[in-house]
Protein backbone atom coordinates (compact mmCIF):
# COMPACT_ATOMS: atom_id res chain seq x y z
CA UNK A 1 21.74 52.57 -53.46
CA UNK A 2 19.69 49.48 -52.17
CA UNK A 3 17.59 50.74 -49.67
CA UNK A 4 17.79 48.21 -46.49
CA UNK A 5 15.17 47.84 -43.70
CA UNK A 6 16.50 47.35 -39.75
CA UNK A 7 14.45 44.40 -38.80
CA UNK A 8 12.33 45.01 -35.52
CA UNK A 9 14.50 42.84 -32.91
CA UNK A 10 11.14 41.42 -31.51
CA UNK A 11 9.97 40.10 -34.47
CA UNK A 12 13.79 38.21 -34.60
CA UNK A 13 13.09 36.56 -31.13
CA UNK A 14 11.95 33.17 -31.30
CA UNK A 15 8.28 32.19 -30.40
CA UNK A 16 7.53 30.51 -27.35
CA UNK A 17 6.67 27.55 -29.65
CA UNK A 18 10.36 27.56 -31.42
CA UNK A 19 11.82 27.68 -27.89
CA UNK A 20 9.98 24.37 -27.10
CA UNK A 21 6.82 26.09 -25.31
CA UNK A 22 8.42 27.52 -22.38
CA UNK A 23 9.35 25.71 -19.07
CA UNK A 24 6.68 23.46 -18.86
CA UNK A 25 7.07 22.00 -22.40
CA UNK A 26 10.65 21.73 -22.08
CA UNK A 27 10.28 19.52 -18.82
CA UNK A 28 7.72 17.81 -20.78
CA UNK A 29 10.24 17.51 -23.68
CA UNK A 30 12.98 16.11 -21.10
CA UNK A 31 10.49 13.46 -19.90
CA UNK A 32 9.16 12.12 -22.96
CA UNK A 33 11.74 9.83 -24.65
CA UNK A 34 12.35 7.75 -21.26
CA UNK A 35 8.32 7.59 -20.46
CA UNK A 36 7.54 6.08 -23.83
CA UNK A 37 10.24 3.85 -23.64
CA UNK A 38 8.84 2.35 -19.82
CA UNK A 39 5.24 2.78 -22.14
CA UNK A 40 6.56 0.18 -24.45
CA UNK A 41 8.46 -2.20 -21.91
CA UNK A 42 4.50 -2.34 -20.32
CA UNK A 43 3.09 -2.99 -23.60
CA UNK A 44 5.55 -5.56 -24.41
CA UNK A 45 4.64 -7.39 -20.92
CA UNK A 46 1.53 -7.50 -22.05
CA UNK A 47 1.75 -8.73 -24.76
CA UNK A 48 4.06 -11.65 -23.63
CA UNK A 49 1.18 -12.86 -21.52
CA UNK A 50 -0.81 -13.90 -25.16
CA UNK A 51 1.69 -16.78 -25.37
CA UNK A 52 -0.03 -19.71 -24.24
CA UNK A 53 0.89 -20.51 -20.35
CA UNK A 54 2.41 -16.57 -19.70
CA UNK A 55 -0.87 -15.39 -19.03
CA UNK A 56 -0.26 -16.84 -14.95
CA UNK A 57 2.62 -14.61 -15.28
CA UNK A 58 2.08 -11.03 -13.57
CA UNK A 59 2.78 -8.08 -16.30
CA UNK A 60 4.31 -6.62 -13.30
CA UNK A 61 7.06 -8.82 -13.16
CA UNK A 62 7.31 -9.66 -17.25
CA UNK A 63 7.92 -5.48 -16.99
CA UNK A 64 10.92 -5.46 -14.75
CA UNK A 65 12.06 -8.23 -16.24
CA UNK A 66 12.15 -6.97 -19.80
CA UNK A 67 13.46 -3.90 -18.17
CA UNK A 68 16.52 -5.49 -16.43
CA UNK A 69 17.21 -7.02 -19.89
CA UNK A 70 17.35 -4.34 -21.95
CA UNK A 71 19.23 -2.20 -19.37
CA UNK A 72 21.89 -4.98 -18.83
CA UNK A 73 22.21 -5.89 -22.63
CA UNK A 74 21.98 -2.25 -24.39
CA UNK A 75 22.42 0.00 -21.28
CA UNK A 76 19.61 2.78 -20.97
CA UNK A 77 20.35 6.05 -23.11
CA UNK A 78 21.22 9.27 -20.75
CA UNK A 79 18.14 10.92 -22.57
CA UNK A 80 15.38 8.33 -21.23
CA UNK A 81 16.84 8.88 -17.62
CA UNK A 82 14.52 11.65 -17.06
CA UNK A 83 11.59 9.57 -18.38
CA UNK A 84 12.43 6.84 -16.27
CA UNK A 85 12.78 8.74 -12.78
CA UNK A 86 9.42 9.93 -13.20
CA UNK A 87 8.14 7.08 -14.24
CA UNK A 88 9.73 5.56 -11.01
CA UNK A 89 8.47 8.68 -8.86
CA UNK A 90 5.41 10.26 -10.31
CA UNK A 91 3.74 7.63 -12.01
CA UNK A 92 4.40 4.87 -9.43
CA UNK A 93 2.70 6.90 -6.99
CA UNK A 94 -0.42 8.01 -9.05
CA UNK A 95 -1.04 4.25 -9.76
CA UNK A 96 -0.78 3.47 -6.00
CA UNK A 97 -3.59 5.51 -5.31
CA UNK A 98 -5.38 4.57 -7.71
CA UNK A 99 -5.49 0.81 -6.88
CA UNK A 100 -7.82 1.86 -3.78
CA UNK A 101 -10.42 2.19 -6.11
CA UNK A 102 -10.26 -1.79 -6.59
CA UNK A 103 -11.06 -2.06 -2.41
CA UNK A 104 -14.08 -1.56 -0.30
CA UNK A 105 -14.69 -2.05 3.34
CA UNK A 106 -17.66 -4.02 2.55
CA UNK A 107 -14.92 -6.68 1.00
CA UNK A 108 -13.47 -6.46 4.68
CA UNK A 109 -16.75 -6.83 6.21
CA UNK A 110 -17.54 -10.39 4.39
CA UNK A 111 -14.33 -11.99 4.98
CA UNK A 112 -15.98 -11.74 8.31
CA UNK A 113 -14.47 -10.65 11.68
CA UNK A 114 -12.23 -13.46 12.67
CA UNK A 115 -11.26 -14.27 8.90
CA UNK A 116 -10.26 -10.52 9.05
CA UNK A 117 -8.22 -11.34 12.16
CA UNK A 118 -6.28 -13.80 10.75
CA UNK A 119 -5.57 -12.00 7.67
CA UNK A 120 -4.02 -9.31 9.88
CA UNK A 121 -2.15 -11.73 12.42
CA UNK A 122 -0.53 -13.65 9.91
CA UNK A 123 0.75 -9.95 7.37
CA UNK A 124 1.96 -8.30 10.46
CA UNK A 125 3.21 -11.51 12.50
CA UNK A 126 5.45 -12.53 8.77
CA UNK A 127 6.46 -8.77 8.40
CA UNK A 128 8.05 -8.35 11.78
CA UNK A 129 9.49 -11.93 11.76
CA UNK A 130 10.80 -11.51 8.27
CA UNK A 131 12.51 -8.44 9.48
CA UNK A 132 13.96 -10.13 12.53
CA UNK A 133 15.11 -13.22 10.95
CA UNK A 134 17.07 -11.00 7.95
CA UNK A 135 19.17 -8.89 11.11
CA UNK A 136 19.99 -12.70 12.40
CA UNK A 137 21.16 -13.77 9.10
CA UNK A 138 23.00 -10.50 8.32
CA UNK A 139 20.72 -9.08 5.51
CA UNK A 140 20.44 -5.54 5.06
CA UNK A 141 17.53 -3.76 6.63
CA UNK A 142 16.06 -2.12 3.60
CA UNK A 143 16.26 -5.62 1.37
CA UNK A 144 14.90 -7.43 4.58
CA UNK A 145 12.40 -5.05 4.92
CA UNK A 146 11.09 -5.05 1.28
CA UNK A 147 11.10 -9.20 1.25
CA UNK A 148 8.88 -8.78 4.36
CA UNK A 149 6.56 -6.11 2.77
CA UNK A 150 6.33 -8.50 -0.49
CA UNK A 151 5.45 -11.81 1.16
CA UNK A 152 3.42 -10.33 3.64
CA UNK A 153 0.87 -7.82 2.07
CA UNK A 154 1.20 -8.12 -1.72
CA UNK A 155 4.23 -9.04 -3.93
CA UNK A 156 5.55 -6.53 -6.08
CA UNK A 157 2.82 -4.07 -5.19
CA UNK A 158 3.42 -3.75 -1.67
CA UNK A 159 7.90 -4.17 -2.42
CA UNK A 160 7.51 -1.14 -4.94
CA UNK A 161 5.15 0.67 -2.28
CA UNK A 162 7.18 0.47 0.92
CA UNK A 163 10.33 1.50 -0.66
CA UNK A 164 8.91 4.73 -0.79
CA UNK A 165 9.78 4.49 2.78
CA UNK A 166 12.28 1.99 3.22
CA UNK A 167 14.43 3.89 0.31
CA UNK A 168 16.61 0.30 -0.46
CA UNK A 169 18.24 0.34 -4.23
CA UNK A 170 16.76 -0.59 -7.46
CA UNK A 171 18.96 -3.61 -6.86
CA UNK A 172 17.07 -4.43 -3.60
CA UNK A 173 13.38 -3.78 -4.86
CA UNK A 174 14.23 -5.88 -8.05
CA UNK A 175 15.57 -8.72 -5.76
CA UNK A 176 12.69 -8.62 -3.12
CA UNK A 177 10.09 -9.08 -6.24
CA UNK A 178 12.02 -12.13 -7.80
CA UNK A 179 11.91 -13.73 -4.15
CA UNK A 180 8.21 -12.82 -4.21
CA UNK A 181 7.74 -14.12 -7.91
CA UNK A 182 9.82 -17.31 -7.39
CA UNK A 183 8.07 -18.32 -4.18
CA UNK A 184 4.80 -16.95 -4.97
CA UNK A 185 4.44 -19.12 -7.55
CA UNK A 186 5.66 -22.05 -5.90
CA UNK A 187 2.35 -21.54 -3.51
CA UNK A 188 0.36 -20.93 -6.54
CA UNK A 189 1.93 -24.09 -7.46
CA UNK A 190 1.53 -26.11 -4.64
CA UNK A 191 -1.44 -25.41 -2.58
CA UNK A 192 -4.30 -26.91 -5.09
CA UNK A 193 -2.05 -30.16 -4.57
CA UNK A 194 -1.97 -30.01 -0.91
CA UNK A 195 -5.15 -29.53 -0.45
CA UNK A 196 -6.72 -32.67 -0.20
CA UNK A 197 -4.43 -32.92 3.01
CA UNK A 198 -5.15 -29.84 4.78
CA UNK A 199 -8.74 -30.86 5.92
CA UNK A 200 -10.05 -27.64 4.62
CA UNK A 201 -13.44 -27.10 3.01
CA UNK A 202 -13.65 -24.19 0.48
CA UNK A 203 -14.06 -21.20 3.02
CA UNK A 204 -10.95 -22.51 4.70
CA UNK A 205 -8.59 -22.59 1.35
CA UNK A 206 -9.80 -19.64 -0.02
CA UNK A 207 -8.92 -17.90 3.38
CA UNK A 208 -5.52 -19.62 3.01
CA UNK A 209 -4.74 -19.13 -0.57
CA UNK A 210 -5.73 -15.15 0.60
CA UNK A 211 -3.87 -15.06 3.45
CA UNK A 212 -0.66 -16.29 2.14
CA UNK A 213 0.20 -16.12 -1.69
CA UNK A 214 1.64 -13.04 -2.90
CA UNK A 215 0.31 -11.66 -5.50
CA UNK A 216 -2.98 -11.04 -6.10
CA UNK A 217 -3.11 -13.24 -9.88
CA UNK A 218 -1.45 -16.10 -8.16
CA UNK A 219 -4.16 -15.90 -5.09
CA UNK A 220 -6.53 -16.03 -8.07
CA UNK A 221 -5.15 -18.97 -9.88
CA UNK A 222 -4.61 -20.95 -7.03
CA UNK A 223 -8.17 -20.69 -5.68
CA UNK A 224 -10.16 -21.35 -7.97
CA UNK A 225 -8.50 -24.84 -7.91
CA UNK A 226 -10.74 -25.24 -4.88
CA UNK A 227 -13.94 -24.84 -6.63
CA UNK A 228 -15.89 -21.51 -7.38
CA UNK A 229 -16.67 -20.48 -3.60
CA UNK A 230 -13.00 -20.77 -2.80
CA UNK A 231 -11.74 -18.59 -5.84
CA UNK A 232 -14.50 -15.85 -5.09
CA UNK A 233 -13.85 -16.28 -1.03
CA UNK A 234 -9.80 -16.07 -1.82
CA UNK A 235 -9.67 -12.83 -3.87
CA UNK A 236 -11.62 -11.07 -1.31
CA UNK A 237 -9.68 -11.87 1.40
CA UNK A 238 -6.47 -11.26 -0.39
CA UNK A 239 -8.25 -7.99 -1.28
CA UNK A 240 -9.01 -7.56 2.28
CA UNK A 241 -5.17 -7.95 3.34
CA UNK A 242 -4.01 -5.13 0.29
CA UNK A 243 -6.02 -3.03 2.17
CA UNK A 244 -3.54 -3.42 4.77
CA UNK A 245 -0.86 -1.83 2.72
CA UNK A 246 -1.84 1.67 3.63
CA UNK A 247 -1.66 1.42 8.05
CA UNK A 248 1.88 -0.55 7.03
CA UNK A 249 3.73 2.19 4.74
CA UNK A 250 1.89 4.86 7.39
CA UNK A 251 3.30 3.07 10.40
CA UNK A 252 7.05 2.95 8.45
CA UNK A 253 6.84 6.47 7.01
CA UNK A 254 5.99 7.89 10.41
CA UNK A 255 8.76 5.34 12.44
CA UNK A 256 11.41 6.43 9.80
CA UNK A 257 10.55 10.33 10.45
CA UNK A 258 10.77 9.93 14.42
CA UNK A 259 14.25 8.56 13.89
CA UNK A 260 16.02 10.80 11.37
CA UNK A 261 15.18 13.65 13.52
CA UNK A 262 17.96 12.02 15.96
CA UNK A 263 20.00 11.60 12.68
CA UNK A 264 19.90 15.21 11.16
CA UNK A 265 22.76 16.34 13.49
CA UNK A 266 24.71 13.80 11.54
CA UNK A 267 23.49 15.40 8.36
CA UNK A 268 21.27 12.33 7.30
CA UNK A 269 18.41 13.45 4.99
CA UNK A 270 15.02 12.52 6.63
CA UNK A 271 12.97 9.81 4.70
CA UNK A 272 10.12 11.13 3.09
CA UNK A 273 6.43 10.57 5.02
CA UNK A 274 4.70 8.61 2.04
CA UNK A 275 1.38 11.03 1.23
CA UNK A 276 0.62 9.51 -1.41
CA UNK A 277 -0.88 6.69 0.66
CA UNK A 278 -3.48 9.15 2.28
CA UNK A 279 -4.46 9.41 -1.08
CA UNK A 280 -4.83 5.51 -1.70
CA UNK A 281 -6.76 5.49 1.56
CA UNK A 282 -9.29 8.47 0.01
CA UNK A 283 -9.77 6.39 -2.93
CA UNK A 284 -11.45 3.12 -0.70
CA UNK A 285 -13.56 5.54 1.02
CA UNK A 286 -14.87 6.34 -2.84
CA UNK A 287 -14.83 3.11 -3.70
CA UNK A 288 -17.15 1.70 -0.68
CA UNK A 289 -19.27 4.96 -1.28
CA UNK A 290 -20.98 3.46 -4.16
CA UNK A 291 -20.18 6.50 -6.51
CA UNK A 292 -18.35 4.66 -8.74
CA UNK A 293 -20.27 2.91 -11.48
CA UNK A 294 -19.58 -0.72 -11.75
CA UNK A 295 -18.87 -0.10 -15.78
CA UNK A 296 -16.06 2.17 -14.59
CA UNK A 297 -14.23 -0.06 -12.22
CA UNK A 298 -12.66 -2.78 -15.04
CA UNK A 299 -10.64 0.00 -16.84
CA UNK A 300 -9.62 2.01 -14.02
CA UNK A 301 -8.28 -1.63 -12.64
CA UNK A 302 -6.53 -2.16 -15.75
CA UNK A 303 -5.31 1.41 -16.27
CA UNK A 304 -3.66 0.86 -12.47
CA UNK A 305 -1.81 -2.60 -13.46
CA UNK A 306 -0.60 -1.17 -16.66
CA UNK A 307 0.93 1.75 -14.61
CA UNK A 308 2.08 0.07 -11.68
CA UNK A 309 3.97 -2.18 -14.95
CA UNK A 310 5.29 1.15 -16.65
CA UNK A 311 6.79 1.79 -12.83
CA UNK A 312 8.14 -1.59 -12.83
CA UNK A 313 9.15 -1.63 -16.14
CA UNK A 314 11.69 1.40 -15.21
CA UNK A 315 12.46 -0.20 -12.06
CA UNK A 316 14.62 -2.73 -14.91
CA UNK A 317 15.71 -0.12 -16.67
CA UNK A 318 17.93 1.33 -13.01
CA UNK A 319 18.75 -2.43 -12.09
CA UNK A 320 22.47 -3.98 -13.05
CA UNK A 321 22.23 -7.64 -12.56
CA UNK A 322 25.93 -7.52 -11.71
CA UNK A 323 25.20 -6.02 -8.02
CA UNK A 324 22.33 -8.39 -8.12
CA UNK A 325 24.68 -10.83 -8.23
CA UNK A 326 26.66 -9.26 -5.12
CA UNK A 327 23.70 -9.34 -2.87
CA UNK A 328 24.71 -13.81 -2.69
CA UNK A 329 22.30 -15.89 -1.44
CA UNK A 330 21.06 -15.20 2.30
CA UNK A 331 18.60 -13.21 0.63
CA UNK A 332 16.66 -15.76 -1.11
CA UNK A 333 16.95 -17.95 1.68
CA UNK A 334 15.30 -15.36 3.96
CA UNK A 335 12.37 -15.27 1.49
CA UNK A 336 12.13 -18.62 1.53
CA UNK A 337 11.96 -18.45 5.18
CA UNK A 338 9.04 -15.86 4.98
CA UNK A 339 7.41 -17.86 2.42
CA UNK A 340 6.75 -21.02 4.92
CA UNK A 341 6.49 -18.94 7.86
CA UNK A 342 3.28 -17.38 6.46
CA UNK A 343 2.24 -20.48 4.75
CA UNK A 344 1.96 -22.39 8.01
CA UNK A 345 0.98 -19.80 10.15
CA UNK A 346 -1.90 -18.72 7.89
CA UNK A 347 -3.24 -22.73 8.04
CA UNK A 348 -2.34 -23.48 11.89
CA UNK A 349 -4.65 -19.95 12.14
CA UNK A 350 -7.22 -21.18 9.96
CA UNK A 351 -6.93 -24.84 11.83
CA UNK A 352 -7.27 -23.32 14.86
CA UNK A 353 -9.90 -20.64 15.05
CA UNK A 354 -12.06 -21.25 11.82
């Protein structure tokens, strides 16, 4: 008679490791296939910029780009969905408040007081008329609202920021940052030509090129056209006007809580206040303290673009072209109507008070 041993049923149970590590590793698990896929979409914008002429081009917008490709050619896999919401959510967020730790309020302080002042006129003067201008032509609120955020503070940055808040579609942030791209670079394109007509010395284009472009590589680009002084004097008052960014997603969060607490009777879900900005506001205050070392600041600048491109980059990967597509034309005509709105007003400001 073979003589049979009853197994001890807790040494049959599966270890926390064969069970995937318990909760946290399993959400962990869920996340990872869809995160390293927005990883490589980042990676991949970067390394389209090595091609001789891309490097103008934001990896910000190569990302979404390359995102919106692959999602409209291939479809995105139901097991990267995870990935990419929290790449979206999480990680979009995180690099937000990180990119305080590229501003200081001395930057503020030597654009001087009334370069400051038109900085501020002309972002909040092109956000509200934006806004304005989209009701008259008929374009939703939230896609309105997003062009506005882009051409007034900072391109894709500030779109991907204040929808947080404004809570439009993937279809309306990845519209709002081609009509920031498109005319963006138009500026980019067309100021260092226009220049010699304007009547301004370098101060004065720096301040404009600052005041107006979108993004902050195209305020770059188109600067230092004007000379060294201009370039330096441009970035820091674009700098000055990303700074802005925070009061302006405050101000919307806080607006769009006042009114959904008329709406919850109807059942409408209140927006969310956006926190996270508190946070991008902390990190200024450390930056201006001086506790930063200076050898710190280039990677933590390039660890927050490469983010703020992995955020992006999933932003592609949740856009269908075909409701793109839907959306017609009024849009890009309203961001074309932003884009010389805060072009001239920036340079009758400058005209006028400089």
């Amino acid at each position: 008679m073979t003589d049979k041993t009853v197994a001890d049923p807790a040494t049959l149970a599966p270890s926390p490791l064969a069970r995937g590590g318990g909760p946290l590793a399993t959400a962990f698990g869920g996340i990872l296939p869809g995160l390293a896929y927005t990883v490589l979409i980042a990676a991949s914008a970067y390394g389209l910029r090595q091609i001789p002429g891309m490097g103008l081009v934001s990896p910000l917008i190569l990302a979404i780009a390359i995102g919106m490709a692959l999602h409209n050619i291939f479809g995105t896999a139901a097991i990267a969905k995870p990935g990419v919401k929290f790449a979206l959510r999480r990680i979009l967020r995180f690099a937000i408040v990180l990119l305080g730790l590229q501003l200081t309020f001395e930057q503020v302080r030597s654009v001087g007081l009334t370069g400051f002042l038109i900085v501020a006129g002309t972002l909040f003067a092109t956000f509200f008329a934006t806004r304005w201008l989209g009701r008259l032509m008929g374009v939703d609120k939230q896609l309105s609202e997003l062009i506005a955020a882009g051409t007034a503070i900072c391109g894709a940055s500030a779109v991907i920021a204040t929808n947080t808040v404004t809570r439009g579609s993937d279809e309306d942030v990845a519209y709002a940052v081609a009509c920031v791209t498109v005319f963006g670079s138009l500026s980019m394109l067309l100021m260092p030509v226009l220049l010699p007509y304007t009547g301004l010395d370098a101060h004065g284009f720096g301040l404009w090129t600052g005041a107006s472009i979108h993004e902050v590589a195209q305020v770059v680009a188109a600067a230092f056209q004007g000379g060294q002084q201009a370039g330096e004097f441009g970035t820091v008052a674009k700098l000055s006007r990303v700074m802005l960014l925070a009061p302006l997603v405050i101000g919307l969060g806080a607006a769009a809580v006042i009114r959904a607490r008329g709406d919850k009777a109807a059942g409408h879900a209140s927006p969310p206040m956006p926190w996270f900005v508190f946070g991008f506001i902390a990190m200024v205050m450390v930056a201006s303290s001086g506790w930063v070392p200076a050898e710190v600041k280039m990677p933590v600048a390039t660890t927050t673009t490469f983010l703020l491109a992995v955020a992006l980059g999933a932003m592609g990967l949740e856009t269908d072209i075909a409701k793109l597509r839907l959306k017609g034309i009024k849009p890009l005509l309203l961001g074309a109507a932003a884009w010389l709105f805060i072009s001239a007003l920036s340079l009758i400001l400058i005209k006028t008070l400089m």
